[in-house]
C-alpha atoms as a PDB file:
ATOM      1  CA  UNK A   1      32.589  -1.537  25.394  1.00  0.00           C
ATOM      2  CA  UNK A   2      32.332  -3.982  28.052  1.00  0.00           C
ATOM      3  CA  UNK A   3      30.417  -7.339  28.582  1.00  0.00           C
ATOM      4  CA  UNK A   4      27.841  -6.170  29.780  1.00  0.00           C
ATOM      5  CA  UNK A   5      26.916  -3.214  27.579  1.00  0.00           C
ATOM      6  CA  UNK A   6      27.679  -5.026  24.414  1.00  0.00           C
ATOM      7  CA  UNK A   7      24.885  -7.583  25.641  1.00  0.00           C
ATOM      8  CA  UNK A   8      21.977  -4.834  26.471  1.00  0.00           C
ATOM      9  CA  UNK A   9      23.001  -2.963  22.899  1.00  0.00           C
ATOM     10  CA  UNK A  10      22.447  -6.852  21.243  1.00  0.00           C
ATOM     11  CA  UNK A  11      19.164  -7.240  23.094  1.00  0.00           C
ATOM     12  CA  UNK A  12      18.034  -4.121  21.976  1.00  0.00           C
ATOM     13  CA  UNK A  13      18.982  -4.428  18.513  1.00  0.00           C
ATOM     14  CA  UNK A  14      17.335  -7.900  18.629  1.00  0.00           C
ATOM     15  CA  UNK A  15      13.631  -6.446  20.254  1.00  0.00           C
ATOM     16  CA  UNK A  16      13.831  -3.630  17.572  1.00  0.00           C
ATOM     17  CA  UNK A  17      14.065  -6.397  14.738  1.00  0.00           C
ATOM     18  CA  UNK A  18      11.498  -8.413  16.102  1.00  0.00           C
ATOM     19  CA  UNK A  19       9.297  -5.228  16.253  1.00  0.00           C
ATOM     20  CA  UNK A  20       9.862  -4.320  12.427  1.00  0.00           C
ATOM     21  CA  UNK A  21       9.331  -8.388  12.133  1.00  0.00           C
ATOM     22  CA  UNK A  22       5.727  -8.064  13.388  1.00  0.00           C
ATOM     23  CA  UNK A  23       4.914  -5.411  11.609  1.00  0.00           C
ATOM     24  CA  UNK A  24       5.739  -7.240   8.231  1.00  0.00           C
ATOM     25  CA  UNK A  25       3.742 -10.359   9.744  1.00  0.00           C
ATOM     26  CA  UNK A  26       0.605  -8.440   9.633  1.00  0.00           C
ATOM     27  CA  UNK A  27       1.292  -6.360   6.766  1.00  0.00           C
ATOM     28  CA  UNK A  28       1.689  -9.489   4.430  1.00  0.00           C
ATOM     29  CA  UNK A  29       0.002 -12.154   6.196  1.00  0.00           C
ATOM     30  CA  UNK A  30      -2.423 -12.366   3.894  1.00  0.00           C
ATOM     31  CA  UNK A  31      -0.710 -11.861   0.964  1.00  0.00           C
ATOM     32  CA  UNK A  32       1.370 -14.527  -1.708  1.00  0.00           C
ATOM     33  CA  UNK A  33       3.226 -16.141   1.134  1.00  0.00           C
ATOM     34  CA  UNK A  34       0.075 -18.494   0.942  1.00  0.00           C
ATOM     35  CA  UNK A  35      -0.124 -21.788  -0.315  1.00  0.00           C
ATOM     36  CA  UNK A  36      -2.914 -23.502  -2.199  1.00  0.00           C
ATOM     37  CA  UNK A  37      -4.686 -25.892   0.672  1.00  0.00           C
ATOM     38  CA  UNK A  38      -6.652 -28.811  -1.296  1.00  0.00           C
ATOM     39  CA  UNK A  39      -9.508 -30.600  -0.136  1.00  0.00           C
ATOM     40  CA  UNK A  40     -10.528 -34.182  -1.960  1.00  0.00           C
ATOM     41  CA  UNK A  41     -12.099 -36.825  -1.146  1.00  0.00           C
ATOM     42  CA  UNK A  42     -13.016 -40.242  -3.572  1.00  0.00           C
ATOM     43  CA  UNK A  43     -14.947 -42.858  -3.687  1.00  0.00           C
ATOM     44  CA  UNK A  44     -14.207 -45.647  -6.474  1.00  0.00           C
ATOM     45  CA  UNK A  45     -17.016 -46.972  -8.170  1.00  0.00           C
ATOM     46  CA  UNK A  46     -19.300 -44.351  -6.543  1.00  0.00           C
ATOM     47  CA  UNK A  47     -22.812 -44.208  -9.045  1.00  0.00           C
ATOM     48  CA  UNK A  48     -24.829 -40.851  -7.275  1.00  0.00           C
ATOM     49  CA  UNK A  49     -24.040 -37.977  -4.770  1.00  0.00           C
ATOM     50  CA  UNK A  50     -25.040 -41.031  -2.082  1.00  0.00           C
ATOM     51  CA  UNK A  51     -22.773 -43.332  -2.288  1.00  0.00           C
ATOM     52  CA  UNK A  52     -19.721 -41.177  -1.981  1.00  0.00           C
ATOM     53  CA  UNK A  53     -19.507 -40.361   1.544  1.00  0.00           C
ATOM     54  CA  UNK A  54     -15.790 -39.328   0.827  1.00  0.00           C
ATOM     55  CA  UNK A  55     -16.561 -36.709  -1.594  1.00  0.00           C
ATOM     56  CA  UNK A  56     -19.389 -35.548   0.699  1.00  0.00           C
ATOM     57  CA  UNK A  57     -17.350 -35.052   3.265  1.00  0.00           C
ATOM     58  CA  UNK A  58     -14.346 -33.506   1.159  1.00  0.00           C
ATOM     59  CA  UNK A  59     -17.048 -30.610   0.166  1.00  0.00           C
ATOM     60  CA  UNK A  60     -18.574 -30.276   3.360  1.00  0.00           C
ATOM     61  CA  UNK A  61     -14.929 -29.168   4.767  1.00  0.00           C
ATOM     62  CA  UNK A  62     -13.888 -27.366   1.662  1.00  0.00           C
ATOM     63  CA  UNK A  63     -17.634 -25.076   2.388  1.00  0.00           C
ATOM     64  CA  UNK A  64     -16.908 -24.655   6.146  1.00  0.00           C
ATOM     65  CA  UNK A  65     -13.331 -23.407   5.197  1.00  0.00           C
ATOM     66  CA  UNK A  66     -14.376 -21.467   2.666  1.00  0.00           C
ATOM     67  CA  UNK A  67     -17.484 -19.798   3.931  1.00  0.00           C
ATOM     68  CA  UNK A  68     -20.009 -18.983   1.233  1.00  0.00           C
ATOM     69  CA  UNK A  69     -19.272 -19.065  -2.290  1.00  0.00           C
ATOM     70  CA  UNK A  70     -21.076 -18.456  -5.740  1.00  0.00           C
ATOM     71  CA  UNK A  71     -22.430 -21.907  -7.013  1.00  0.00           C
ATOM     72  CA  UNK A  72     -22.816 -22.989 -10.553  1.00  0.00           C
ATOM     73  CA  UNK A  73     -25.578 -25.875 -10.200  1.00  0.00           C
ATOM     74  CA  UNK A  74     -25.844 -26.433 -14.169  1.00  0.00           C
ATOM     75  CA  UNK A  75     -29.923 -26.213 -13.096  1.00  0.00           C
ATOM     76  CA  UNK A  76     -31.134 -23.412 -11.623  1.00  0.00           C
ATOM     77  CA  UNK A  77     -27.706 -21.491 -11.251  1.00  0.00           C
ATOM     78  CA  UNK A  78     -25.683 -21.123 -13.766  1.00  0.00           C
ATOM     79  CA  UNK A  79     -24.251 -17.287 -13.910  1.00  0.00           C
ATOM     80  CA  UNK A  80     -20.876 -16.365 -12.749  1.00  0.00           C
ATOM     81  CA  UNK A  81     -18.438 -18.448 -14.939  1.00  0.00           C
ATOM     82  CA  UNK A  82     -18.212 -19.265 -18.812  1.00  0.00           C
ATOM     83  CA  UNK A  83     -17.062 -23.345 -19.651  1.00  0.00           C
ATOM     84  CA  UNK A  84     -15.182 -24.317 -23.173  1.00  0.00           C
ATOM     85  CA  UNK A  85     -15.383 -25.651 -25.310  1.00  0.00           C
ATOM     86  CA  UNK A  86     -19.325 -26.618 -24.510  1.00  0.00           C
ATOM     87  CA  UNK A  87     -20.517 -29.275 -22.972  1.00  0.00           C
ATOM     88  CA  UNK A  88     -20.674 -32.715 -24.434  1.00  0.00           C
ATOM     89  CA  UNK A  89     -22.604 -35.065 -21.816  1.00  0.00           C
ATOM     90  CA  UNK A  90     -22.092 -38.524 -22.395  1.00  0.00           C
ATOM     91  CA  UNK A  91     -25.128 -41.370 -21.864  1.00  0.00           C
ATOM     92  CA  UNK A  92     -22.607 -44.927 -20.162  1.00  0.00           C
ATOM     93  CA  UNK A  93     -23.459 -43.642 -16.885  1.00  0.00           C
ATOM     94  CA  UNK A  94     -22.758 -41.679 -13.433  1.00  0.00           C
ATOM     95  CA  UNK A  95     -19.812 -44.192 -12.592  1.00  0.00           C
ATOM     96  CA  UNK A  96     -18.049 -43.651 -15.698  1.00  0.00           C
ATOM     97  CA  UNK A  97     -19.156 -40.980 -17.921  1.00  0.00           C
ATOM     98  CA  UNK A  98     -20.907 -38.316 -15.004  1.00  0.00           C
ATOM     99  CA  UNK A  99     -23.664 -37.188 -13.747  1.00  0.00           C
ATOM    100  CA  UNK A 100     -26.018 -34.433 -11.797  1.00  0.00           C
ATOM    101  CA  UNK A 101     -25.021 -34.428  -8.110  1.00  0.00           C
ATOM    102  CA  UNK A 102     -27.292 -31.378  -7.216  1.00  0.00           C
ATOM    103  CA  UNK A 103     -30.135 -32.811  -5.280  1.00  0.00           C
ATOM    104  CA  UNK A 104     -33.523 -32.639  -7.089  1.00  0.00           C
ATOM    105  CA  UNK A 105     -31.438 -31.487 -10.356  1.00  0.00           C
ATOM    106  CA  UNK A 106     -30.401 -33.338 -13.281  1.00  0.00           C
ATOM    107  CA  UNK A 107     -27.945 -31.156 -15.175  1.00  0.00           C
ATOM    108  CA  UNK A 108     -24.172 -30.843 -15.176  1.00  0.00           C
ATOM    109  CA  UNK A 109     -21.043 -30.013 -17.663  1.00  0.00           C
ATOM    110  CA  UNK A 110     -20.118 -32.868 -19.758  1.00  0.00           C
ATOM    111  CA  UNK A 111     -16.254 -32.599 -20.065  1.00  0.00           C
ATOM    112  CA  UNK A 112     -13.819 -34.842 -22.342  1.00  0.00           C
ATOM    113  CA  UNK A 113     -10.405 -33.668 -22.763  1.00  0.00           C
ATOM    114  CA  UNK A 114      -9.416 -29.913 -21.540  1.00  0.00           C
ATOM    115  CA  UNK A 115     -12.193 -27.119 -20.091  1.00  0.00           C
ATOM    116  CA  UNK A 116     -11.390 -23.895 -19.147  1.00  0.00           C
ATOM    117  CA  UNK A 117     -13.510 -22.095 -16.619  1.00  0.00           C
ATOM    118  CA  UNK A 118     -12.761 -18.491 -16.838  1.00  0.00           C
ATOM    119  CA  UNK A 119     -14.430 -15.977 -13.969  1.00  0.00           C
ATOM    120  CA  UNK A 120     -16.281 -13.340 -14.036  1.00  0.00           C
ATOM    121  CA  UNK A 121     -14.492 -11.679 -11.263  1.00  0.00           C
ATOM    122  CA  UNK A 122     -11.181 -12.725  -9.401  1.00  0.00           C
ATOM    123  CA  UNK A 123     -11.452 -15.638  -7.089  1.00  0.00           C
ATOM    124  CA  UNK A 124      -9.125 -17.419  -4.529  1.00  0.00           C
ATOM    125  CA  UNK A 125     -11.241 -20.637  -3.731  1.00  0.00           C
ATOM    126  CA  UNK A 126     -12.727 -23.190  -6.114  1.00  0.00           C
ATOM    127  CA  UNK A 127     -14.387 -26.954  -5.760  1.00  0.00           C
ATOM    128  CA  UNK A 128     -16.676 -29.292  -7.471  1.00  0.00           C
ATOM    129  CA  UNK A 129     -17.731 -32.486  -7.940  1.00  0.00           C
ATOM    130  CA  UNK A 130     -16.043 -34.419 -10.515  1.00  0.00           C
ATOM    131  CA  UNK A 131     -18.249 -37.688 -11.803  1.00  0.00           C
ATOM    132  CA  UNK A 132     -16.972 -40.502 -14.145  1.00  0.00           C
ATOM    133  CA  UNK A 133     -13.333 -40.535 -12.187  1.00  0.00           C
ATOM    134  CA  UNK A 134     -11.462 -42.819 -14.672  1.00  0.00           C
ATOM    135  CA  UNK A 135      -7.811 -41.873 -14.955  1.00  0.00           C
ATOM    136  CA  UNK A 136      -4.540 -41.077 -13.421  1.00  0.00           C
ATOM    137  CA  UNK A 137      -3.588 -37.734 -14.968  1.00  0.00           C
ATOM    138  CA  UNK A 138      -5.884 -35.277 -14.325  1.00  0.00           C
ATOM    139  CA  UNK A 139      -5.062 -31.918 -12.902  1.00  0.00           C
ATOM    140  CA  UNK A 140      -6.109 -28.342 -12.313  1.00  0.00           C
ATOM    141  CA  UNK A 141      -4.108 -24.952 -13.488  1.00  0.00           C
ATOM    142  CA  UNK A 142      -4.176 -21.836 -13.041  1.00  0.00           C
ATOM    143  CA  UNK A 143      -1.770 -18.748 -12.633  1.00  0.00           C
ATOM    144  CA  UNK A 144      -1.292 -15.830  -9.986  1.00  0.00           C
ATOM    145  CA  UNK A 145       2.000 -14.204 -11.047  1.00  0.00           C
ATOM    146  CA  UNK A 146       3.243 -17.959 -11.071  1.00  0.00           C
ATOM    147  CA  UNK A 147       1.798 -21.341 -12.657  1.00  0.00           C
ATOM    148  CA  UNK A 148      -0.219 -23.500 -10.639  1.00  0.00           C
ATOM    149  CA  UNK A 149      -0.628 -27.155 -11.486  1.00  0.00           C
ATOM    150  CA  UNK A 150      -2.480 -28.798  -8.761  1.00  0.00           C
ATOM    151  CA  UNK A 151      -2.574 -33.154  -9.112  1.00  0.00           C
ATOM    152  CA  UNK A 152      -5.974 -34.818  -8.586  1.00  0.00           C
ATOM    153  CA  UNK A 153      -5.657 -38.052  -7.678  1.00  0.00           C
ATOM    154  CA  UNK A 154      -5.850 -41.319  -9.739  1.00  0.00           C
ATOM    155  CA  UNK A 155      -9.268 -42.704 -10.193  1.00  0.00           C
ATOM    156  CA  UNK A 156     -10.111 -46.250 -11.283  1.00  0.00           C
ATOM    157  CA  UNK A 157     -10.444 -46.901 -15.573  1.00  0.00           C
ATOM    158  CA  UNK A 158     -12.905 -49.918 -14.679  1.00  0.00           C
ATOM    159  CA  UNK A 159     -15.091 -48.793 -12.091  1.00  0.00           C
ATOM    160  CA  UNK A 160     -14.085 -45.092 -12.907  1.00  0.00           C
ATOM    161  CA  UNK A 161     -16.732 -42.759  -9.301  1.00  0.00           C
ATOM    162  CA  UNK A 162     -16.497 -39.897  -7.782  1.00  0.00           C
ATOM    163  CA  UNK A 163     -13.988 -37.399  -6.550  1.00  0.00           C
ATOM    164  CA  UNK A 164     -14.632 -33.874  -4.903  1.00  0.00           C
ATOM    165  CA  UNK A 165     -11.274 -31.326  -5.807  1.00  0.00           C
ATOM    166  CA  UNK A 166     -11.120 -28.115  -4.409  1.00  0.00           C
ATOM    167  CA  UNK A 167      -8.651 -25.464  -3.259  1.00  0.00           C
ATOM    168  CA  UNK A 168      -8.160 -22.333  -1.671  1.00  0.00           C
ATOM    169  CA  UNK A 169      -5.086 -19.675  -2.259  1.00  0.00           C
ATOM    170  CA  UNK A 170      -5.601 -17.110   0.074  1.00  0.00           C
ATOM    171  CA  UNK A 171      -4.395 -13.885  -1.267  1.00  0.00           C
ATOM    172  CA  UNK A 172      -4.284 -14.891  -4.939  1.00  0.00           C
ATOM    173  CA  UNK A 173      -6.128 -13.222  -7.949  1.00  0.00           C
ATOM    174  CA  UNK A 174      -7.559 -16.154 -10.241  1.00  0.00           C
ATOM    175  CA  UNK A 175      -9.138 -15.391 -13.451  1.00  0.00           C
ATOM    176  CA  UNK A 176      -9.541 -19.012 -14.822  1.00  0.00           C
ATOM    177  CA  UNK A 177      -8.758 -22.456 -14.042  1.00  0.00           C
ATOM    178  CA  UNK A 178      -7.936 -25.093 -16.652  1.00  0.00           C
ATOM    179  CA  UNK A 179      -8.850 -28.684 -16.024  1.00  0.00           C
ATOM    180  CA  UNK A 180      -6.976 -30.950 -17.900  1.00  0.00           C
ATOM    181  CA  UNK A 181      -7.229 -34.443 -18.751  1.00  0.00           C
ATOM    182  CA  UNK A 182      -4.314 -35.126 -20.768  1.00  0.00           C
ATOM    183  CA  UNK A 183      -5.465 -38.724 -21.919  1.00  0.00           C
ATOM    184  CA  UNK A 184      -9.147 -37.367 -22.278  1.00  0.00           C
ATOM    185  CA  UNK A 185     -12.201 -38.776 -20.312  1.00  0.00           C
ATOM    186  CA  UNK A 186     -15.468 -38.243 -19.856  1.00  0.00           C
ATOM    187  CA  UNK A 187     -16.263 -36.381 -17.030  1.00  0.00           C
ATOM    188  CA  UNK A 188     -19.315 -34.742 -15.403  1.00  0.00           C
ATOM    189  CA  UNK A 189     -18.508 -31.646 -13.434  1.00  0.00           C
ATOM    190  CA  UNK A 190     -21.055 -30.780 -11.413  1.00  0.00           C
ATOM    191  CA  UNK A 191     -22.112 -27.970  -8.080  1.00  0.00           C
ATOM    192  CA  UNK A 192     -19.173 -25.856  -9.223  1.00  0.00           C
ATOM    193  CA  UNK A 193     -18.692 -23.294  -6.561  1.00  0.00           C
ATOM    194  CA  UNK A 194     -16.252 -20.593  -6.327  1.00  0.00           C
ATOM    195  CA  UNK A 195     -14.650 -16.892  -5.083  1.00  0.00           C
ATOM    196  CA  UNK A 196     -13.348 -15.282  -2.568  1.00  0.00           C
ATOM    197  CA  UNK A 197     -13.184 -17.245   0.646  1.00  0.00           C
ATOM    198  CA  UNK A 198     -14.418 -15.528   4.107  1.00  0.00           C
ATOM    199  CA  UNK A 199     -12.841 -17.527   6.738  1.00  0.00           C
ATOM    200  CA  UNK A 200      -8.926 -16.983   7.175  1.00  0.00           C
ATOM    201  CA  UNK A 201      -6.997 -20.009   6.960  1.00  0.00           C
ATOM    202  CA  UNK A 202      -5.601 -21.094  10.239  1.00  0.00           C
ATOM    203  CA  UNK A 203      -1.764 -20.030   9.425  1.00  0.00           C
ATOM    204  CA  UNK A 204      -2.550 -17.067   8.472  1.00  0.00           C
ATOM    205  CA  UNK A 205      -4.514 -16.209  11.902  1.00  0.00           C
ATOM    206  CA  UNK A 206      -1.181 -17.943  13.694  1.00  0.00           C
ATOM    207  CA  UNK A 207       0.732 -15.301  11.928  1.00  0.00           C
ATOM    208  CA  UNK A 208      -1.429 -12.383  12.366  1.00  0.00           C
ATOM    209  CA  UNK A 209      -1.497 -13.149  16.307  1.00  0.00           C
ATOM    210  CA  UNK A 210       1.894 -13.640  16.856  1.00  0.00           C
ATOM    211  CA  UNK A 211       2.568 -10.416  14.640  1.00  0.00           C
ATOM    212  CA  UNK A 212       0.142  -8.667  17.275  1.00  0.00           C
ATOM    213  CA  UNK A 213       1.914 -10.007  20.552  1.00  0.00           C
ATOM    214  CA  UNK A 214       5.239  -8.773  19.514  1.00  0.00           C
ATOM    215  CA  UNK A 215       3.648  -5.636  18.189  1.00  0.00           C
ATOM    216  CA  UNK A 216       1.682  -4.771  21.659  1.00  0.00           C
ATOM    217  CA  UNK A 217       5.086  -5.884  23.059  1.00  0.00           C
ATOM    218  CA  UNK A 218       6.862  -3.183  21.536  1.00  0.00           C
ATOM    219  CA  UNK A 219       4.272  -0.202  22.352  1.00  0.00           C
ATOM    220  CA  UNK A 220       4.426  -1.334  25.942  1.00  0.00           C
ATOM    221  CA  UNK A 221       8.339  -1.465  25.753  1.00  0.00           C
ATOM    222  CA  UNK A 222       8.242   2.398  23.839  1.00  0.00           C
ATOM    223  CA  UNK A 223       5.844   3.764  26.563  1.00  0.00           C
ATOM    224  CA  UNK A 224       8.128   2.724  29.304  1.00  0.00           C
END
């Protein structure tokens, strides 16, 4: 085989990979190739919903990726998820023991060292609003054929605030989520929300498209 020949059979071979490529792009795109993406935002010594613009913000982005998503309020709404062990409010304050962040509301879920939030049905996206921010080693975990552990970051033990945590894992099948303390703290959890998110991430749209072009590529390429 000459020069010539061997390069149109390698070009050939390599447009027929790329094709099967595409395929698989699209096919699994939105599958477990996804990673969690994590949304938080603190503010130290935070003592209401109003003075944490950085948790504000961290939820406003986490809801426009997300699209809409069940809410657990701890006032009005409180269906679509079970919390242990119960509740166990604590009275030092918003700063450092939680409090309600739901405007015109005044419950939320007193935590102190480990709560498990188990779904009623399969989600892929969860945030809230985590009062009384004291310490360092805090995290979220859950598991989707694999263990989870996501780190929330380090709050302050004397002026303790506010931190909004959320997540999304496109593609996974959540059943609960464990929130875990280690040291213990008191902690109010508060305008839980939670399920399936609506909006693609944008990776997963990159993917998709460039799965398309090569695939419309390859119809054109088989027609001729």
């Amino acid at each position: 085989m000459d020069a010539r020949s061997l390069l149109k059979t390698s070009k050939s071979r390599l447009i027929s990979m790329l094709c099967t490529c595409s395929l698989a792009s699209i096919a699994f795109s939105g599958s477990a190739f996804a990673v969690p993406v994590i949304y938080q935002g603190l503010d130290i010594g935070a003592t209401s919903l109003a003075t944490g613009p950085n948790a504000q913000a961290a939820s406003d982005a986490f809801d426009l990726a997300t699209g809409p998503l069940n809410i657990i309020d701890f006032d009005t709404n409180t269906t679509g998820a079970t919390l242990s062990p119960a509740s166990a409010p604590q009275a030092c304050g918003f700063a450092l023991c939680g409090g309600n962040t739901t405007l015109g509301g005044s419950g939320f879920f007193g935590h102190v060292f480990t709560t498990t939030i188990t779904f009623d049905s399969a989600i892929d996206s969860f945030g809230a609003y985590f009062s009384g921010w004291q310490r360092a080693t805090q995290t979220l975990e859950y598991t989707d054929g694999t263990t989870v552990t996501l780190n929330m970051p380090s709050g302050d033990l004397q002026q303790g605030g506010l931190l909004f945590f959320g997540f999304t894992d496109i593609g996974a099948s959540i059943s609960s989520i464990t929130y875990d303390t280690v040291l213990g703290d008191f902690v109010g959890i508060d305008d839980m929300r939670f399920g399936i998110a609506s909006v693609p991430e944008p990776n997963i749209l990159a993917l998709m498209g460039l799965g398309l072009a090569v695939f419309g590529f390859c119809r054109k390429r088989k027609a001729a």
